[in-house]
N, C-alpha and C. Protein backbone atom coordinates (compact mmCIF):
# COMPACT_ATOMS: atom_id res chain seq x y z
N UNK A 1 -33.07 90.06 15.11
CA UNK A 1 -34.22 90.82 14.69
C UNK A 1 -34.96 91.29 15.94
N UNK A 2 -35.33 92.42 15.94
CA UNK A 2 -36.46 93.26 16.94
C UNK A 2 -37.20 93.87 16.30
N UNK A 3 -38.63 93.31 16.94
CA UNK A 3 -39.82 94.49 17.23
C UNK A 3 -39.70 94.95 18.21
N UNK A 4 -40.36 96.37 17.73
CA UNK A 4 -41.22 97.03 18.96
C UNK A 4 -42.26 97.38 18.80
N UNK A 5 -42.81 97.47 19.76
CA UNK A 5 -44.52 98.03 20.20
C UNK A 5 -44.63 98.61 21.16
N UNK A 6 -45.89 99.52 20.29
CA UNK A 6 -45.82 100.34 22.13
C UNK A 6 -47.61 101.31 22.00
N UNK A 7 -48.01 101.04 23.39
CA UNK A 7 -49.08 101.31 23.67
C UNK A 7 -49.29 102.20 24.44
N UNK A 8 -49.94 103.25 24.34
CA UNK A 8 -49.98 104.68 25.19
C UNK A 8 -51.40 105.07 25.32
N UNK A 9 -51.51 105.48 26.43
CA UNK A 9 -52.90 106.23 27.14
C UNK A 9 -53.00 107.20 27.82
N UNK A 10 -53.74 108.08 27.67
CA UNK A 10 -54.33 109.31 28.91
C UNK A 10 -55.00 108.73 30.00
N UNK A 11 -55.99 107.47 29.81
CA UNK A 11 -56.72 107.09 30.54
C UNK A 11 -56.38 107.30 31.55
N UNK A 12 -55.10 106.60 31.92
CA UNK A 12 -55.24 106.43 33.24
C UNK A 12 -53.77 107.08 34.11
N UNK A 13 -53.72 108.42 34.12
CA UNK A 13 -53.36 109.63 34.48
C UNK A 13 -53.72 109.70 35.43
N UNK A 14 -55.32 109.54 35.26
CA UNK A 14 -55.77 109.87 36.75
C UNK A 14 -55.48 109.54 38.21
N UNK A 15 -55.50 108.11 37.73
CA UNK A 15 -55.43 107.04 38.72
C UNK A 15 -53.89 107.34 39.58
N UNK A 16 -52.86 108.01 39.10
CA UNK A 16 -51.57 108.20 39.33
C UNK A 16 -51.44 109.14 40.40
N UNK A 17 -50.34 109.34 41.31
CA UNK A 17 -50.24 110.58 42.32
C UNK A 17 -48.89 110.50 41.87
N UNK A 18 -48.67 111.42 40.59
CA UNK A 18 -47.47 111.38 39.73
C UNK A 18 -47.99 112.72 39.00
N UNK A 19 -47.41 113.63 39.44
CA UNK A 19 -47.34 115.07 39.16
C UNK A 19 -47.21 115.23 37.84
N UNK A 20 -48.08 116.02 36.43
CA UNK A 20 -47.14 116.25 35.46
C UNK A 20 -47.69 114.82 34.62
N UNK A 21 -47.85 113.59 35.11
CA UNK A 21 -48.19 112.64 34.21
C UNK A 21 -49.31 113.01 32.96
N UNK A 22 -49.12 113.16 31.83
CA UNK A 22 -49.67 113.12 30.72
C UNK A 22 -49.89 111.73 29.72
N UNK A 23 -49.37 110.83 30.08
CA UNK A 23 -49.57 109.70 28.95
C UNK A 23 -48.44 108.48 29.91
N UNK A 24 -49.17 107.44 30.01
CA UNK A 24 -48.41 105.98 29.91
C UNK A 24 -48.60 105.05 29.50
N UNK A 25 -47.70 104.73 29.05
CA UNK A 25 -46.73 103.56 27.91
C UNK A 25 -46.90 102.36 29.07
N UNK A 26 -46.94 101.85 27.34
CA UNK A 26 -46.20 99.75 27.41
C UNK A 26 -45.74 99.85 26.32
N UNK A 27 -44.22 99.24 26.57
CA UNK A 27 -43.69 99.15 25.66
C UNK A 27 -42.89 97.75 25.39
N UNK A 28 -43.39 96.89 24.83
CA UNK A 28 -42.65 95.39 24.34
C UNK A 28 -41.45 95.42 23.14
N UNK A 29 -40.88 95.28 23.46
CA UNK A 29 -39.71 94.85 22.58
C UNK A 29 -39.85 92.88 22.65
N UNK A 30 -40.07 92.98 21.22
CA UNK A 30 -39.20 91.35 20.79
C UNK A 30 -38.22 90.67 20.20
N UNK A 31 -37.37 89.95 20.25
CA UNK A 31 -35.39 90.35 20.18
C UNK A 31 -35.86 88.47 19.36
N UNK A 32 -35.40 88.07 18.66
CA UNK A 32 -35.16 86.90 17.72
C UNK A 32 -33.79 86.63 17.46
N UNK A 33 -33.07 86.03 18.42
CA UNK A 33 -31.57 85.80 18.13
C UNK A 33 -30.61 84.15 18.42
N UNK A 34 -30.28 83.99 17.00
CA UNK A 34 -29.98 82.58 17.02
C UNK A 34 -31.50 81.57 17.29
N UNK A 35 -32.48 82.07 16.74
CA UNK A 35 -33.88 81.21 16.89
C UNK A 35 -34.42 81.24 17.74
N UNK A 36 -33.72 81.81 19.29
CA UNK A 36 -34.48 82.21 20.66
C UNK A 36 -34.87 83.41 20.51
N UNK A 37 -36.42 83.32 20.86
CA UNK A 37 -37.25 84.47 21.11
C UNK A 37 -37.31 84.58 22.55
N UNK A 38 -37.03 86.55 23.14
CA UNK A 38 -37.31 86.84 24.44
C UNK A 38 -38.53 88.16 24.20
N UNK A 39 -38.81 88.39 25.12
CA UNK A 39 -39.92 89.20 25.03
C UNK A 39 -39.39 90.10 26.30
N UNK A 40 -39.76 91.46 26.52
CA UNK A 40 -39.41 92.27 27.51
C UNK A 40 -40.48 93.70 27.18
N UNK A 41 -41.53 93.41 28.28
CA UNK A 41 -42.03 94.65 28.90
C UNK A 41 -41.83 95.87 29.48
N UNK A 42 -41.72 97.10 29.07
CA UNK A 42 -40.99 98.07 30.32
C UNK A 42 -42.42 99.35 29.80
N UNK A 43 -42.33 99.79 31.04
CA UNK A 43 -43.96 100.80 31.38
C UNK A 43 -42.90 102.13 31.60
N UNK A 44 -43.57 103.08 31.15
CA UNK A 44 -43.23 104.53 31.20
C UNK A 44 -44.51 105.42 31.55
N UNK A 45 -43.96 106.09 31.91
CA UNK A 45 -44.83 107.41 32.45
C UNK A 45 -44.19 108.53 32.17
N UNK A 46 -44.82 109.63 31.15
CA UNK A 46 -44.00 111.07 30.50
C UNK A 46 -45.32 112.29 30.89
N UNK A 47 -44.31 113.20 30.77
CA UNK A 47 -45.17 114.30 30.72
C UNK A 47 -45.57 115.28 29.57
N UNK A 48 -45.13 114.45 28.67
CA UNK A 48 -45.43 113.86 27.13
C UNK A 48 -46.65 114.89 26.76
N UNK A 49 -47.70 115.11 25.96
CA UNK A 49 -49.18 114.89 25.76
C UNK A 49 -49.18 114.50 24.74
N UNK A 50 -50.32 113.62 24.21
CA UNK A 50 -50.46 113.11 23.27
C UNK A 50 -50.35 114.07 21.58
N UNK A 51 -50.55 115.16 21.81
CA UNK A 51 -50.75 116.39 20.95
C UNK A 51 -48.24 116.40 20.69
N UNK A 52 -48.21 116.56 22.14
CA UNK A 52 -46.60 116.82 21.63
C UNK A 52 -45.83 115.42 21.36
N UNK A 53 -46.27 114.25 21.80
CA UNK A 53 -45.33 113.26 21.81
C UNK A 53 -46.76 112.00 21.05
N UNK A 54 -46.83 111.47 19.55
CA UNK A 54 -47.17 110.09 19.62
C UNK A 54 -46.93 109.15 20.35
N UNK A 55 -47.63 108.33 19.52
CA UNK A 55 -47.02 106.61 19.79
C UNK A 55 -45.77 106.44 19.26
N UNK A 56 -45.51 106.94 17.80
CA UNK A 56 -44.47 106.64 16.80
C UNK A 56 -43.43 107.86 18.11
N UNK A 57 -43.58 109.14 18.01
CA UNK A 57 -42.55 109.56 18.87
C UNK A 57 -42.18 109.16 19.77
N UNK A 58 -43.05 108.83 20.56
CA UNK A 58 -42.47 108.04 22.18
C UNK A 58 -41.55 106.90 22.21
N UNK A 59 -41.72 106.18 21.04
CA UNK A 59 -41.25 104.83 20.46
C UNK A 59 -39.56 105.49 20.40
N UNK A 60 -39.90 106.44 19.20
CA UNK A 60 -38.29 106.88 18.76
C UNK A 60 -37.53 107.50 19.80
N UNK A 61 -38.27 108.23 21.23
CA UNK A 61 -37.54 108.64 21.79
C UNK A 61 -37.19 107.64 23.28
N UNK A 62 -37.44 106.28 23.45
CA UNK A 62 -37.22 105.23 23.74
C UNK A 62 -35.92 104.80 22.95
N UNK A 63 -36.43 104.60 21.65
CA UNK A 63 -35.10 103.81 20.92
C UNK A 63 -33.83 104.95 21.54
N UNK A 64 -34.05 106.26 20.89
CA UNK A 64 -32.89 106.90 21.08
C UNK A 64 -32.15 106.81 22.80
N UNK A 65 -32.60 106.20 23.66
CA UNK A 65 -32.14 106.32 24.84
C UNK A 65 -31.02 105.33 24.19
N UNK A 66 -31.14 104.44 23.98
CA UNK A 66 -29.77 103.80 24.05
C UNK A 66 -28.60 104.09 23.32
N UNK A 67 -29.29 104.97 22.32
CA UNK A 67 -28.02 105.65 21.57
C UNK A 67 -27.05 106.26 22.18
N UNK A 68 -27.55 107.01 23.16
CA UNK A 68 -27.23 108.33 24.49
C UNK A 68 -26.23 106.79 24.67
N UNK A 69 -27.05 105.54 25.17
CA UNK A 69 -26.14 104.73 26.46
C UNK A 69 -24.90 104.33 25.43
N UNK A 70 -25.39 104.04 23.99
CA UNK A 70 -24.15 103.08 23.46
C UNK A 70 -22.83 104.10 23.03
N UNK A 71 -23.44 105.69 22.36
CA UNK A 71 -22.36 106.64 22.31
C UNK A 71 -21.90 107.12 22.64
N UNK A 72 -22.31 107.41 24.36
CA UNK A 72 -21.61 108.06 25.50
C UNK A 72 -21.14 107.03 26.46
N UNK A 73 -21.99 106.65 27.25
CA UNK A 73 -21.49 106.31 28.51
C UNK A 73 -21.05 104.90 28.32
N UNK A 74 -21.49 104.13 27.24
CA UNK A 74 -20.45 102.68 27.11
C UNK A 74 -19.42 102.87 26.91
N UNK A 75 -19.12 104.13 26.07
CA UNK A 75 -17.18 104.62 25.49
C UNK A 75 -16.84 104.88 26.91
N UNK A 76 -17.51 105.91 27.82
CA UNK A 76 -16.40 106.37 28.61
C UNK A 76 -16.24 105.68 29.32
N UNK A 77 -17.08 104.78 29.96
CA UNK A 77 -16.81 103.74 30.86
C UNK A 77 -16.09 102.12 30.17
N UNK A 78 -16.44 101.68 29.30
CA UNK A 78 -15.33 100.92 28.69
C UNK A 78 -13.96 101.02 27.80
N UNK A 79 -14.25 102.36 27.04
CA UNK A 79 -12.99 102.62 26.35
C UNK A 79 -11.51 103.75 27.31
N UNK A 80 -12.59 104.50 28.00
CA UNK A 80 -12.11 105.52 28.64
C UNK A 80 -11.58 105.30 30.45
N UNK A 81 -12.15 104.00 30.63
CA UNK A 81 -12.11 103.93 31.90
C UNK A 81 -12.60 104.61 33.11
N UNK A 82 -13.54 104.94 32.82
CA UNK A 82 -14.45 105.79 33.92
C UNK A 82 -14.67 104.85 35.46
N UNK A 83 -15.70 103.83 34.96
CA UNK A 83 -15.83 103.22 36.34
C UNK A 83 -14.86 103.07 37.14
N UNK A 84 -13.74 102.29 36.61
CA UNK A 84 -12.62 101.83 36.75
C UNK A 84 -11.39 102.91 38.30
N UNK A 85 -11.79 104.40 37.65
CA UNK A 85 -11.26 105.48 37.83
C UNK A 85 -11.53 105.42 39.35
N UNK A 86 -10.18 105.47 40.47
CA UNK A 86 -10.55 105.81 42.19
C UNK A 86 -10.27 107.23 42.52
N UNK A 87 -10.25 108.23 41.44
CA UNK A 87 -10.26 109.66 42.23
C UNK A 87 -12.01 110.11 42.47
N UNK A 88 -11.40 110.17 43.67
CA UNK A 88 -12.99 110.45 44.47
C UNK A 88 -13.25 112.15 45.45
N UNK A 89 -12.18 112.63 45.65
CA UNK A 89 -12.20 113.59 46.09
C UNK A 89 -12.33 115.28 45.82
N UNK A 90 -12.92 115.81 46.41
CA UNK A 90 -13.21 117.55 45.90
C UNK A 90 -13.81 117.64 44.56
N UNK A 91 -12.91 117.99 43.54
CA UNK A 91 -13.94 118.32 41.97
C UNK A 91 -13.23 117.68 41.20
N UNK A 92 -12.29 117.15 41.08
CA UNK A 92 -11.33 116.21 40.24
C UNK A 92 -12.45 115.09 40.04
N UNK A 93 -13.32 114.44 40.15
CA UNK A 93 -14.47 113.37 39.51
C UNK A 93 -15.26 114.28 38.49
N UNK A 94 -15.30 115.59 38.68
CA UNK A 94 -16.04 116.53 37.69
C UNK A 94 -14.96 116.70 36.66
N UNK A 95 -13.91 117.05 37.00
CA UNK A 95 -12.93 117.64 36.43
C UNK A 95 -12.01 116.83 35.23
N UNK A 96 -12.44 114.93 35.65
CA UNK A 96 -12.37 114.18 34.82
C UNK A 96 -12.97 113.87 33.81
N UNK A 97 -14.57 114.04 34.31
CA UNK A 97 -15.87 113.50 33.41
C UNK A 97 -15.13 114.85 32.68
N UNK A 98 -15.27 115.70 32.87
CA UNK A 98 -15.37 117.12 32.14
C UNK A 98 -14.11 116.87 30.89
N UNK A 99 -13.05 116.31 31.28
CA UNK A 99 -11.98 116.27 29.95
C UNK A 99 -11.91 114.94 29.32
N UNK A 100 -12.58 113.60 30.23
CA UNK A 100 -13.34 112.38 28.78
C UNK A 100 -14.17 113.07 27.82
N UNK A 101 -15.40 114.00 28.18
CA UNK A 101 -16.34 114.30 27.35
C UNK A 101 -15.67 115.37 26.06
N UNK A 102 -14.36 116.11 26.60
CA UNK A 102 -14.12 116.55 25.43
C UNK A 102 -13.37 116.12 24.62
N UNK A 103 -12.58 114.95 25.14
CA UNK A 103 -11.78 114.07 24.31
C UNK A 103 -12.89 113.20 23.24
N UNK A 104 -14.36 113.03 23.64
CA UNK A 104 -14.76 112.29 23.12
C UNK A 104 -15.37 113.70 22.16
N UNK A 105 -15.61 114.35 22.61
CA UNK A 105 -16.14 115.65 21.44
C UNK A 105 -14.76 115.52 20.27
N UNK A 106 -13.79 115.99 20.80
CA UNK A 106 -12.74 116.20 20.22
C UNK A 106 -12.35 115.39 18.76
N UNK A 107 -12.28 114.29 19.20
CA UNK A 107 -12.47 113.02 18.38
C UNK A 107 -13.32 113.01 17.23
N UNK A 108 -14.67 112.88 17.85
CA UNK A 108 -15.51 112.71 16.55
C UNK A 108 -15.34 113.78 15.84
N UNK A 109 -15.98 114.92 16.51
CA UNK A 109 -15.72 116.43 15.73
C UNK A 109 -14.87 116.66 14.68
N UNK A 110 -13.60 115.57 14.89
CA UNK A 110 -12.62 115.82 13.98
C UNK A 110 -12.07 114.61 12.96
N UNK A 111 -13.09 113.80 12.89
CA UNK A 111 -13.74 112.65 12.00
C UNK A 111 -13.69 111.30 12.74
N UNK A 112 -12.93 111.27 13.34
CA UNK A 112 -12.77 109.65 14.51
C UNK A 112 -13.73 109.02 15.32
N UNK A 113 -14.58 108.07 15.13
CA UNK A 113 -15.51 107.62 15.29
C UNK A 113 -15.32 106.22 16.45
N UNK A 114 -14.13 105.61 15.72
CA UNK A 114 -13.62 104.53 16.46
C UNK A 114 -12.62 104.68 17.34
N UNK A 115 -13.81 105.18 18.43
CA UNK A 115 -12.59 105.77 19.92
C UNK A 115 -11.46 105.01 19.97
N UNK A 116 -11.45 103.97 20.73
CA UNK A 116 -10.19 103.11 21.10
C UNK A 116 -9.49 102.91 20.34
N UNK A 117 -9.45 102.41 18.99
CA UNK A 117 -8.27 102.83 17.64
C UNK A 117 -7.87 104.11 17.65
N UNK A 118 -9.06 105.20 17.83
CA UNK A 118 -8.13 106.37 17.61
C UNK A 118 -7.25 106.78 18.74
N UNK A 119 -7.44 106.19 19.98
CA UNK A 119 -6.94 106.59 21.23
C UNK A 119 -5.32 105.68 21.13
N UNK A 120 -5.74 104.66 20.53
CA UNK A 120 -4.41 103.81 20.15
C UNK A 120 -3.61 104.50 19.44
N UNK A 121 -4.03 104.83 18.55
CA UNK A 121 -3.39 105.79 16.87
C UNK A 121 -2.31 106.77 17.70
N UNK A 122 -3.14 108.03 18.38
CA UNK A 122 -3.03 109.25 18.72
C UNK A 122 -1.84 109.01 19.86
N UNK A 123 -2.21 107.55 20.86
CA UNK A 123 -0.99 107.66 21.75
C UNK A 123 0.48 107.49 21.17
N UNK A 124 0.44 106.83 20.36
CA UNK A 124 1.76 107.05 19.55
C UNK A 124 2.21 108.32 18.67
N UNK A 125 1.46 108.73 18.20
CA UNK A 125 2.10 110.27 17.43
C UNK A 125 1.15 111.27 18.37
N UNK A 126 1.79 111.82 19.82
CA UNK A 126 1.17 112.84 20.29
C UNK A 126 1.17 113.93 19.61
N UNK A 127 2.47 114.43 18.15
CA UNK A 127 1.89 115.85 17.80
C UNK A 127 0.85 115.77 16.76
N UNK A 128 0.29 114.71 16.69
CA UNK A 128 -0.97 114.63 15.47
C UNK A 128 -2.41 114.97 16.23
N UNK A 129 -2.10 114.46 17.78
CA UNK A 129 -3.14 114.43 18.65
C UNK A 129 -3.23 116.07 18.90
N UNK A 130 -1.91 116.84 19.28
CA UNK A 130 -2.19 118.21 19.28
C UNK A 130 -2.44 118.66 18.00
N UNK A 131 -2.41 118.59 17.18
CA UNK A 131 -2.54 119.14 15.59
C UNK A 131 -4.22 118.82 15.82
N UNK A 132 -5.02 117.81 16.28
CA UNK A 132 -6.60 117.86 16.42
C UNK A 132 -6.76 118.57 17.21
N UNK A 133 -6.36 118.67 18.71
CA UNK A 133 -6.93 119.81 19.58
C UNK A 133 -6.78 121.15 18.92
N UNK A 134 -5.65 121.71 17.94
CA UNK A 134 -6.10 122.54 17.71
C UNK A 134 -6.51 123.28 16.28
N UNK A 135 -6.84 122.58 15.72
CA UNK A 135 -7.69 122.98 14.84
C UNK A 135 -9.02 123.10 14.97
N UNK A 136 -9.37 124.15 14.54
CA UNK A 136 -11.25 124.70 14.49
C UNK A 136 -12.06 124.02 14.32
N UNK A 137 -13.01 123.69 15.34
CA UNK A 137 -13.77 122.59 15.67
C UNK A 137 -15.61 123.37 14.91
N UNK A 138 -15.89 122.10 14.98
CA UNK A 138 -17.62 123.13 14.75
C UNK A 138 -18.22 123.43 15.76
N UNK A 139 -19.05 123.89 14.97
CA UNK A 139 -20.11 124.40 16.90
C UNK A 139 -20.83 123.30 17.04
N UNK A 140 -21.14 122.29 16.28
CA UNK A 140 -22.27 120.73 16.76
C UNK A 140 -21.73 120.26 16.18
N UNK A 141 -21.79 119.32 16.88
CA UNK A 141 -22.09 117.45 16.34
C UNK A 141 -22.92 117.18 15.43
């Protein structure tokens, strides 16, 4: 179980030599797991205003950071092997990120959710894997 909370001010903007600052956060999260309670503080500073971003928004767009971390970059770096990866030279590190991200577009886009099963699935029948690349994809996610 988790709470969150979160506390936001203009007040003290001022006090900052932080360009652009409009509003800062406290934000507590409390995590209840297996009967141990932890508590964890983390402070933000946005350029937010209170008029474009609440409390309740700032909150949701906190939560959503980890969505970003758990649907992108945990797949490519644990399912996909990113970290892992020693090409380091010229544009081939771009040129990689650039064809994980569409394998991972590719995928969902075309109902597969559970990367590493489907990466399992697909390595065995490669013409099913081309039969997804090419069929008509949507324009979003």
């Amino acid at each position: 179980m988790e709470i969150r909370r979160i506390v936001t001010t203009t007040r003290l903007t001022g006090y900052l030599d932080w360009p652009g600052a409009q509003q800062v956060c406290l934000l507590e999260r409390v995590r209840r797991i297996k009967g141990q309670e932890t508590t964890e503080a983390v402070c933000a500073i946005t350029s937010l205003g209170p008029k474009q971003a609440s409390a309740a928004r700032l909150l949701a767009i906190a939560r959503g950071h980890w969505g970003i971390e758990n649907r992108l970059h945990w797949v490519r770096d644990m399912t996909l092997g990113e970290d892992a990866c020693r090409v380091r030279s010229g544009a081939a590190p771009q040129v990689l990120s650039g064809l994980r991200n569409t394998v991972l577009y590719v995928l969902r886009a075309t109902g597969l959710v559970r990367i590493a099963e489907a990466l399992r699935h697909l390595a065995a029948r490669p013409d099913e894997a081309v039969q997804r690349v090419m069929q008509p994809l949507p324009a979003e996610l």
